[in-house]
Protein backbone atom coordinates (compact mmCIF):
# COMPACT_ATOMS: atom_id res chain seq x y z
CA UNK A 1 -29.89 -4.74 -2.14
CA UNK A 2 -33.20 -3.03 -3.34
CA UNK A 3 -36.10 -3.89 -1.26
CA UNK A 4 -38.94 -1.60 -3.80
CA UNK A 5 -39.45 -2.21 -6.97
CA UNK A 6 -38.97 2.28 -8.72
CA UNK A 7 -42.04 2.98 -10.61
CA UNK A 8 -39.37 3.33 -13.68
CA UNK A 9 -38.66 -0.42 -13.43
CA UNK A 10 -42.18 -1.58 -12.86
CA UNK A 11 -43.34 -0.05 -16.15
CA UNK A 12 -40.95 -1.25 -18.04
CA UNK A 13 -41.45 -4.89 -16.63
CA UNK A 14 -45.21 -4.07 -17.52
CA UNK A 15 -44.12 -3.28 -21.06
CA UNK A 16 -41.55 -6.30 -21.52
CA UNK A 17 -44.59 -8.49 -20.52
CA UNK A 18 -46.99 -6.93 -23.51
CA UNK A 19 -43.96 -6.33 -26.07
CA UNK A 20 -41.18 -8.92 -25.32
CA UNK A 21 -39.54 -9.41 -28.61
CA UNK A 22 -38.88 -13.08 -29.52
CA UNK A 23 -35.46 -14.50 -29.84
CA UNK A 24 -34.20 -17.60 -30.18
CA UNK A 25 -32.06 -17.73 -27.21
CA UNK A 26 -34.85 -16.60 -24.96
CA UNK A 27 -36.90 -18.81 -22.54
CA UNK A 28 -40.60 -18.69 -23.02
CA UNK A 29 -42.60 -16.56 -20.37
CA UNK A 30 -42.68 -18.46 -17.50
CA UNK A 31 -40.17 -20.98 -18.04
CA UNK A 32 -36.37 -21.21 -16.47
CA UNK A 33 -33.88 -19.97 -18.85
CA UNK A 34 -31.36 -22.04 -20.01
CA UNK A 35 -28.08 -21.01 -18.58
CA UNK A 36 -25.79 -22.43 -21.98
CA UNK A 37 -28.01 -20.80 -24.13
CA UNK A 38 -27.86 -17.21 -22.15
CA UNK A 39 -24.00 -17.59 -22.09
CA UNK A 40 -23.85 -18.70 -25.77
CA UNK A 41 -26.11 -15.57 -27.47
CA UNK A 42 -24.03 -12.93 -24.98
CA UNK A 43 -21.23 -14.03 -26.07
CA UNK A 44 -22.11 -13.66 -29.53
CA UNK A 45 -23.88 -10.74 -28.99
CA UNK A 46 -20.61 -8.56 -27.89
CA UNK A 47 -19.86 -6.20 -30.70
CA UNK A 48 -22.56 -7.75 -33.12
CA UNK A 49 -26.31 -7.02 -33.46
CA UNK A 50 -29.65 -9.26 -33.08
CA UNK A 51 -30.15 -9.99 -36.38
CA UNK A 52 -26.99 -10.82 -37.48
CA UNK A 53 -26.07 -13.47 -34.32
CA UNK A 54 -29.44 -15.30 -35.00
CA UNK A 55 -28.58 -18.16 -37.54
CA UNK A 56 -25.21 -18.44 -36.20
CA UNK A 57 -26.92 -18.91 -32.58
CA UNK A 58 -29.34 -21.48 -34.14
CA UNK A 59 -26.21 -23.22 -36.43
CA UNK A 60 -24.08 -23.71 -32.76
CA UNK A 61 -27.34 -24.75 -30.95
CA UNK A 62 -28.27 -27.40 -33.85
CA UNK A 63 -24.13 -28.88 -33.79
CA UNK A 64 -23.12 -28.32 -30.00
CA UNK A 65 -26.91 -28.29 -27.89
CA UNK A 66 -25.02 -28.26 -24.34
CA UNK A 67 -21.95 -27.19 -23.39
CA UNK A 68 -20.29 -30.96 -22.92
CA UNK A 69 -20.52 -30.69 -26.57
CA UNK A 70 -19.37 -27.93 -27.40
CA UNK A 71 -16.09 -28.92 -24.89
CA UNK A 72 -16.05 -32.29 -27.05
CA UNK A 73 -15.75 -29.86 -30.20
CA UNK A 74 -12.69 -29.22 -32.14
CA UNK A 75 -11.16 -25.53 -32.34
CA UNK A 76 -11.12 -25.29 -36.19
CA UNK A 77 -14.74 -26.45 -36.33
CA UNK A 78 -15.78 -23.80 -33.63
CA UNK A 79 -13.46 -21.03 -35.45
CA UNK A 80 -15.39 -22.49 -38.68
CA UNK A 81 -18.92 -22.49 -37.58
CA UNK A 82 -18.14 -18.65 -35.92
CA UNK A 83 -16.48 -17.43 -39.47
CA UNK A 84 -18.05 -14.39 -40.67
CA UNK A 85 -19.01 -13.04 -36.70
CA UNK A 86 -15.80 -11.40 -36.26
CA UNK A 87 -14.07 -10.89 -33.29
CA UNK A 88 -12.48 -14.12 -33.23
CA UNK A 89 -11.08 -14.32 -29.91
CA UNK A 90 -14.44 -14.51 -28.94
CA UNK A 91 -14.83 -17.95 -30.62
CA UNK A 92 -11.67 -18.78 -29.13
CA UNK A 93 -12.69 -17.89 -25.14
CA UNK A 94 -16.03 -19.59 -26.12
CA UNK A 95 -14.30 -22.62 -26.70
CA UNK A 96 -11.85 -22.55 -23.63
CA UNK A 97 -15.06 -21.25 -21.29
CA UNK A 98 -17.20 -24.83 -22.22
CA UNK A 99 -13.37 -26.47 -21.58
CA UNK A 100 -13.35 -25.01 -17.82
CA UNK A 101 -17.05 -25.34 -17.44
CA UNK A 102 -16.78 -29.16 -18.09
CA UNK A 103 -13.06 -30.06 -16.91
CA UNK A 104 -13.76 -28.17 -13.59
CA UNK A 105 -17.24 -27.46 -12.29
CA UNK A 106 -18.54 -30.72 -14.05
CA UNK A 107 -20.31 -28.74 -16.60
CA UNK A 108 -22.81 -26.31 -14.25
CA UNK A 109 -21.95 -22.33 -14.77
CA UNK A 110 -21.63 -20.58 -11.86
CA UNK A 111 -24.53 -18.42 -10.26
CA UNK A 112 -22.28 -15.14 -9.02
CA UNK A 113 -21.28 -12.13 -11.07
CA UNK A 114 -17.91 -12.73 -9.43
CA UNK A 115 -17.47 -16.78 -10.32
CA UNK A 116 -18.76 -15.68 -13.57
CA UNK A 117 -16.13 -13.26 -13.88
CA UNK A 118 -13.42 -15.21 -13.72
CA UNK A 119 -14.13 -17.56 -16.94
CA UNK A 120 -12.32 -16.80 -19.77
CA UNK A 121 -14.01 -14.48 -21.95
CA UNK A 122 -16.65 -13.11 -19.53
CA UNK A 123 -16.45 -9.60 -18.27
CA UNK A 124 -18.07 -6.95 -16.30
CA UNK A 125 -21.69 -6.50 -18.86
CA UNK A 126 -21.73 -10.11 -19.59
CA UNK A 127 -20.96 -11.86 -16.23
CA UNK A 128 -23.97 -9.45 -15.36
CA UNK A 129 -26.38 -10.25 -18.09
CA UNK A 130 -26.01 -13.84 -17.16
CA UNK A 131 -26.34 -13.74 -13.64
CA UNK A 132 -29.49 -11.89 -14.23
CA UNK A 133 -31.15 -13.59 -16.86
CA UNK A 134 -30.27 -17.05 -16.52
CA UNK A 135 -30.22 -17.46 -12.55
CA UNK A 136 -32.59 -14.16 -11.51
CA UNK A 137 -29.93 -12.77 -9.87
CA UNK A 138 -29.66 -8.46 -9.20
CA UNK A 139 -27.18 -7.20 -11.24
CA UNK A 140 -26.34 -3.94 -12.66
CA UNK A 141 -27.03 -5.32 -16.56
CA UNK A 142 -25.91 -1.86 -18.47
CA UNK A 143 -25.36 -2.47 -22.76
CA UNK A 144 -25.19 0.36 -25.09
CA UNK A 145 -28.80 0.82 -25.29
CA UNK A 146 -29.48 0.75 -21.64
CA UNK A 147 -26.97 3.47 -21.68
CA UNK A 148 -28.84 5.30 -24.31
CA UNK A 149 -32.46 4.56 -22.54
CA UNK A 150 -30.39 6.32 -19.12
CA UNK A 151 -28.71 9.12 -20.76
CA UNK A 152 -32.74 10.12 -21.73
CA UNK A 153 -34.51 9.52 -18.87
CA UNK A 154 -32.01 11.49 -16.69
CA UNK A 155 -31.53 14.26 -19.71
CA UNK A 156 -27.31 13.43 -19.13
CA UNK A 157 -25.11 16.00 -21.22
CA UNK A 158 -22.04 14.28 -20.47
CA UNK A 159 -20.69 12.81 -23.61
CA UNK A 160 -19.94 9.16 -24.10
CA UNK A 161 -17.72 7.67 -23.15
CA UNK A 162 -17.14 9.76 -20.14
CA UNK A 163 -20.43 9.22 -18.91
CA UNK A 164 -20.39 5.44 -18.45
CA UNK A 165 -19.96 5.76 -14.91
CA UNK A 166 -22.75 8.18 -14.18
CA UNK A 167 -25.06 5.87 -16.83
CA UNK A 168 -24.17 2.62 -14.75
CA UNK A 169 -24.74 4.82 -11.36
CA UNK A 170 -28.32 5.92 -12.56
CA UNK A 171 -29.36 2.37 -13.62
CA UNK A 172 -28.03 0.64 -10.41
CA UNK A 173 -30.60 3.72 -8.69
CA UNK A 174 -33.52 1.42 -10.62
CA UNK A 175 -32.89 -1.74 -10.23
CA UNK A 176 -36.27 -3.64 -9.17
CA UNK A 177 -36.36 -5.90 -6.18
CA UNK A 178 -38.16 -8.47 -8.06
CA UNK A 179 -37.53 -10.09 -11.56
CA UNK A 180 -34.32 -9.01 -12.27
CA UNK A 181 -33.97 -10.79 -15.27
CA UNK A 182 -36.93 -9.80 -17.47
CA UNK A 183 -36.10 -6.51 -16.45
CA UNK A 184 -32.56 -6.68 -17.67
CA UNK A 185 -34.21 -8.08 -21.03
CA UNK A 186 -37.14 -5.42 -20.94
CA UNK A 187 -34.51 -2.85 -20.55
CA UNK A 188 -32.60 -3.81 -23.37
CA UNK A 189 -35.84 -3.79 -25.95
CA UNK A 190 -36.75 -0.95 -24.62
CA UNK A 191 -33.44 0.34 -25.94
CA UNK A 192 -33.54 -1.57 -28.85
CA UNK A 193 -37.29 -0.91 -30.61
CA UNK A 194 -38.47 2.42 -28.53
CA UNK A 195 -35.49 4.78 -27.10
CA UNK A 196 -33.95 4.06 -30.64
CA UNK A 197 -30.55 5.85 -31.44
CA UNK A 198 -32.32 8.11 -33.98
CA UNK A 199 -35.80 8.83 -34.42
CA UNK A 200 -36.65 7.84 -30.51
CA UNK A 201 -40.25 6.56 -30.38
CA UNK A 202 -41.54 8.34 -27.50
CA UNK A 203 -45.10 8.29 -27.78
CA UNK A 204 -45.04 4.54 -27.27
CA UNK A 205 -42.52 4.49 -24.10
CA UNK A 206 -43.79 3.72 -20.93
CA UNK A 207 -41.53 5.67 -18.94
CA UNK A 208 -41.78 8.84 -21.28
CA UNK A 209 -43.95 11.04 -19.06
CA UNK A 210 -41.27 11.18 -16.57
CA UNK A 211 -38.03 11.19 -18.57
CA UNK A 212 -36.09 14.62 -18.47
CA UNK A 213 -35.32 14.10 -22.54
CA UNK A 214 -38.32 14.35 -23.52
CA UNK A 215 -39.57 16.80 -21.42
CA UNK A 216 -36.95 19.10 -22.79
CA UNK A 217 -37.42 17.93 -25.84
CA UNK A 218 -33.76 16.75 -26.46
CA UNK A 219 -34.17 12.57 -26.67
CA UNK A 220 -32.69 13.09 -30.37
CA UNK A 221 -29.74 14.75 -29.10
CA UNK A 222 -28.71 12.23 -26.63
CA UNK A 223 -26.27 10.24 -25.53
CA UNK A 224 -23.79 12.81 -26.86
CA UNK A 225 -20.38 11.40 -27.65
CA UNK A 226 -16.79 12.68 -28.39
CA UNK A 227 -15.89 13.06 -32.00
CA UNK A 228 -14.54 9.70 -33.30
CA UNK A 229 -10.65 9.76 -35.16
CA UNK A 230 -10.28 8.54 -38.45
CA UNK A 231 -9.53 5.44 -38.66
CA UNK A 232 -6.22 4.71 -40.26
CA UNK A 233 -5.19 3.02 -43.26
CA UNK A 234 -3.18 -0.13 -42.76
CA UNK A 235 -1.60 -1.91 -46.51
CA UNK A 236 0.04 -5.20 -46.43
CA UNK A 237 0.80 -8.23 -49.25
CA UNK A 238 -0.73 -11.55 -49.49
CA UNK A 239 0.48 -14.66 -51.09
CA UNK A 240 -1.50 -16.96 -53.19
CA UNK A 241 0.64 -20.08 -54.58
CA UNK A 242 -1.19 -23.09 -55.62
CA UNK A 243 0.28 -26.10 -56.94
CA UNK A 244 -0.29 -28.19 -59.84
CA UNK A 245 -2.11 -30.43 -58.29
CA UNK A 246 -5.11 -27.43 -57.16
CA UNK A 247 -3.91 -27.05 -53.44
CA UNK A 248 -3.08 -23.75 -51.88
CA UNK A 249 -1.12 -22.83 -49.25
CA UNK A 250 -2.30 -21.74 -46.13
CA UNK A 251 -0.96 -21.14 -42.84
CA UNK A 252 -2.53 -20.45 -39.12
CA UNK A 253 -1.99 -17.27 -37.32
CA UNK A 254 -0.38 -16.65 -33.85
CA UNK A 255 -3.09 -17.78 -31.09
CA UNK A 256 -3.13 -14.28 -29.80
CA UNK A 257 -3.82 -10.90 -31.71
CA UNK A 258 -6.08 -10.24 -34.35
CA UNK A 259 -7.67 -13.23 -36.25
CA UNK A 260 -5.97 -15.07 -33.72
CA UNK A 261 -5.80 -19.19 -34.30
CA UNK A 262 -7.70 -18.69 -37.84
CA UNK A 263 -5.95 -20.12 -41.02
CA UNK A 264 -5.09 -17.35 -43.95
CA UNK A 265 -3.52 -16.86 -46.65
CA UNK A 266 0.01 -16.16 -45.93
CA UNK A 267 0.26 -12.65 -45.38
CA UNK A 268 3.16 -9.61 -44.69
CA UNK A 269 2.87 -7.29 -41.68
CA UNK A 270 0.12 -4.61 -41.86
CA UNK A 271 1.24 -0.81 -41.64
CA UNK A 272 0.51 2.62 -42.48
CA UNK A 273 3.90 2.67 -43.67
CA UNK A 274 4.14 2.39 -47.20
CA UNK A 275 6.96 -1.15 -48.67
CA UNK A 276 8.54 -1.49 -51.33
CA UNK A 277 7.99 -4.27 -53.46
CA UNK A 278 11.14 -5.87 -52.12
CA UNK A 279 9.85 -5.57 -48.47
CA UNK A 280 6.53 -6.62 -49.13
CA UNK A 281 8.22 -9.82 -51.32
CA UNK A 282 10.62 -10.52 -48.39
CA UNK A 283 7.55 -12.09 -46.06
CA UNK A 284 6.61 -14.45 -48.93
CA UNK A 285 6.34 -18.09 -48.33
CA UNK A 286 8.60 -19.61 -50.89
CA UNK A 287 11.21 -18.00 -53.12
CA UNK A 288 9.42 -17.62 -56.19
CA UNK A 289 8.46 -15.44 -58.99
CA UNK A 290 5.22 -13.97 -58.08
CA UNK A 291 2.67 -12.38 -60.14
CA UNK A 292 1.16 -9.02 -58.94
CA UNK A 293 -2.58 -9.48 -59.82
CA UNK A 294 -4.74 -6.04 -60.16
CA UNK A 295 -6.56 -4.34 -58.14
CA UNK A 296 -6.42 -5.01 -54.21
CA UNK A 297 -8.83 -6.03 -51.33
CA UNK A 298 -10.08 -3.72 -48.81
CA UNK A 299 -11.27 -4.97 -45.43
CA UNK A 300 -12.49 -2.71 -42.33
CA UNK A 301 -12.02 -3.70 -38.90
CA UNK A 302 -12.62 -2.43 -36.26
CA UNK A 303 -9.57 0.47 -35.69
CA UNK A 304 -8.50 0.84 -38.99
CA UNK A 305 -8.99 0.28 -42.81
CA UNK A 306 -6.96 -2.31 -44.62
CA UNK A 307 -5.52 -2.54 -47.93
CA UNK A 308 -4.20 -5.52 -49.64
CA UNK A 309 -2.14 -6.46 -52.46
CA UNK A 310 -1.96 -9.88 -53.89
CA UNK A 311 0.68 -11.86 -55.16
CA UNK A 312 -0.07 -15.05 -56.65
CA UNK A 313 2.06 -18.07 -58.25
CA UNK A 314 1.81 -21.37 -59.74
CA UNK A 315 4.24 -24.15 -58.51
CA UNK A 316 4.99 -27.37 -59.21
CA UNK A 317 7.00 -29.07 -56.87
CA UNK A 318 7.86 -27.93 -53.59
CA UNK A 319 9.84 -28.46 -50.62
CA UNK A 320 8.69 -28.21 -47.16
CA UNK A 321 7.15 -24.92 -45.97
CA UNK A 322 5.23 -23.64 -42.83
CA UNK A 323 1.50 -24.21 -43.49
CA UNK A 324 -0.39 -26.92 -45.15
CA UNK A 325 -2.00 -27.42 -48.55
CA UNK A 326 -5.80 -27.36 -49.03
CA UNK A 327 -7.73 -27.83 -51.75
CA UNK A 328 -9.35 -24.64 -53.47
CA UNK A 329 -12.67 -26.60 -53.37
CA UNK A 330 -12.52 -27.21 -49.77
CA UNK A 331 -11.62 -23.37 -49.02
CA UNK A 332 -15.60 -22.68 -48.05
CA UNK A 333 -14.91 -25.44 -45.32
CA UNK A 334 -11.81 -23.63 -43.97
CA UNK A 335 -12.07 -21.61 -41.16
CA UNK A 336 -11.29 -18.50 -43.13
CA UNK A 337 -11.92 -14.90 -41.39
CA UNK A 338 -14.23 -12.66 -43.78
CA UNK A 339 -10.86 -11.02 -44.69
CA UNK A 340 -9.23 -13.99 -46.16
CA UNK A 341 -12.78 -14.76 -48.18
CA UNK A 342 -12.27 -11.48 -49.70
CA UNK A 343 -8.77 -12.56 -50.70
CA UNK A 344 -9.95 -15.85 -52.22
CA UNK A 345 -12.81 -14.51 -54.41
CA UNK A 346 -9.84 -11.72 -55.60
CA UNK A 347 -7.90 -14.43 -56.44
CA UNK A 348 -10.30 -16.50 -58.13
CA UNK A 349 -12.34 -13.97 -60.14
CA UNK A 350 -8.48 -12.14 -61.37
CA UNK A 351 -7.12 -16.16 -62.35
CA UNK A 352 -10.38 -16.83 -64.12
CA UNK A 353 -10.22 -13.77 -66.37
């Protein structure tokens, strides 16, 4: 591939080696990275930011340190140990990654982009990051703020996200011949602490005297991007019944779609179409005569705002019925997505006034 090193990519190796931030998944300067522990924060990294992925990186490293481990681990205690990260089919691919990794290359990830690829939950940015940072290998490692850092230094107008493709072009032009991997990293702080989305830090960048942004004056401005739509409001029912004995009902959701393979509280479909009572008291578990409490729980994901009602009832005896019972005690333990947290303390805080 590249046989020089740009002058672009050699300062901001330069910099990485004076201002490397320090993370918890990083190797110390000198030393080989460890390839679980690169695969582990990227993939908790994906639509979640630095600070918040850093106890739940250290909680997975402290229960599963290798990935035999975590291929030894159980589902619900993977989906309960990622609770609160979001994104849950991430969890789940995480989980059916260290499977592959350990059933069928006897627990060694694979070196290439293109091997990397093709495990479950890896694509294009991650398979990339990886290869770079965990085997040294020259890839093409382009995140939001490596777009952000390129959309500056080449003064790019084009608003995201039609500009990806030019951004990846322009950072595949820099690309160093040696040390891919701290560059990939130094690229990504650089992003992250200097070429900030507002209030860019140029003064203390070491490629500032030759990016077009800041010549012109315009790093603020940049990356433009398309006005975002509203996001939608979705409004659905849940279904609270505990029996007399404490234990609630829950149930798991379908393996695929969103929240897929957590447990919830059992829950009607979500729509922007308003029900009636009758429709939303047609999904309910059990046939029995449930309590509207007041008020409602609001959730955002990542498309569109939801509303909830909650029904709740206490029962005594009762026949069989899709789900299983769990104390209200052990609900902290449950792999419960934020959502359904939000539904608990509702019910909770409206059956204890």
């Amino acid at each position: 591939m590249k046989k020089q090193t740009p002058p672009f990519s050699a300062a901001v190796l330069a910099w990485y080696d004076a201002h490397a931030r320090s993370m918890p998944w990083r190797a110390a300067q000198g030393a080989r990275p460890d390839p679980y522990a690169v695969w582990l924060s990227e993939i908790m990294l994906q639509q979640t930011t630095v600070v918040v992925v850093g106890p739940y990186f250290e909680k997975f490293l402290a229960a599963w340190p290798n990935v035999e481990a975590l291929a030894a681990a159980s589902l619900d205690d993977v989906l309960r140990a990622w609770a609160g990260l979001g994104y849950y089919s991430r969890a789940r691919n995480l989980k059916a990654c260290a499977d592959l990794i350990v059933a069928e290359l006897g627990g060694k990830f694979p070196e290439e982009e293109e091997a990397l690829r093709a495990l479950p939950g890896i694509g294009p940015y991650t398979s990339a990051a990886i290869a770079s940072i965990a085997f040294d290998r020259q890839a093409n490692v382009v995140d939001g703020n490596v777009e952000r850092v390129m959309a500056r230094y080449f003064a790019v107008r084009t608003p995201l996200p039609t500009a990806k493709p030019e951004l990846r072009a322009r950072a595949f032009e820099l690309l160093p011949a040696t040390r891919p991997g701290d560059y990939a990293q130094g690229l990504m702080d650089l992003g992250a602490t200097v070429c900030t989305p507002r209030n860019p830090k140029c003064s203390a960048c070491p490629v500032a005297s030759s990016c077009l942004a800041a010549a012109q004056g315009i790093a603020a401005e940049l990356p433009m991007r398309a006005p975002k739509a509203a996001k939608p409001l979705r409004r659905g029912a849940v279904f609270w019944v505990q029996r007399d004995d404490g234990a609630v009902l829950l149930r798991r959701r379908p393996a695929r779609g969103l929240l897929g393979g957590m447990m919830e509280v059992p829950t009607g479909p979500w729509g922007e179409e308003a029900l009636t009572t009758q429709d939303k008291r047609a999904h309910a578990p059990l046939d029995l005569e449930w309590e509207l409490l007041p008020g409602s729980v609001r959730h955002t994901f990542t498309h569109f705002h939801l509303e909830l009602e909650v029904y709740a009832v206490r029962a005594g005896r009762v026949g069989a019925v899709e789900g299983e019972w769990v104390e209200v005690s052990r609900l902290e333990d449950t792999a419960l997505p934020s959502v359904m947290k939000k539904v608990v303390r509702h019910v909770l805080a409206g059956l204890d006034s």
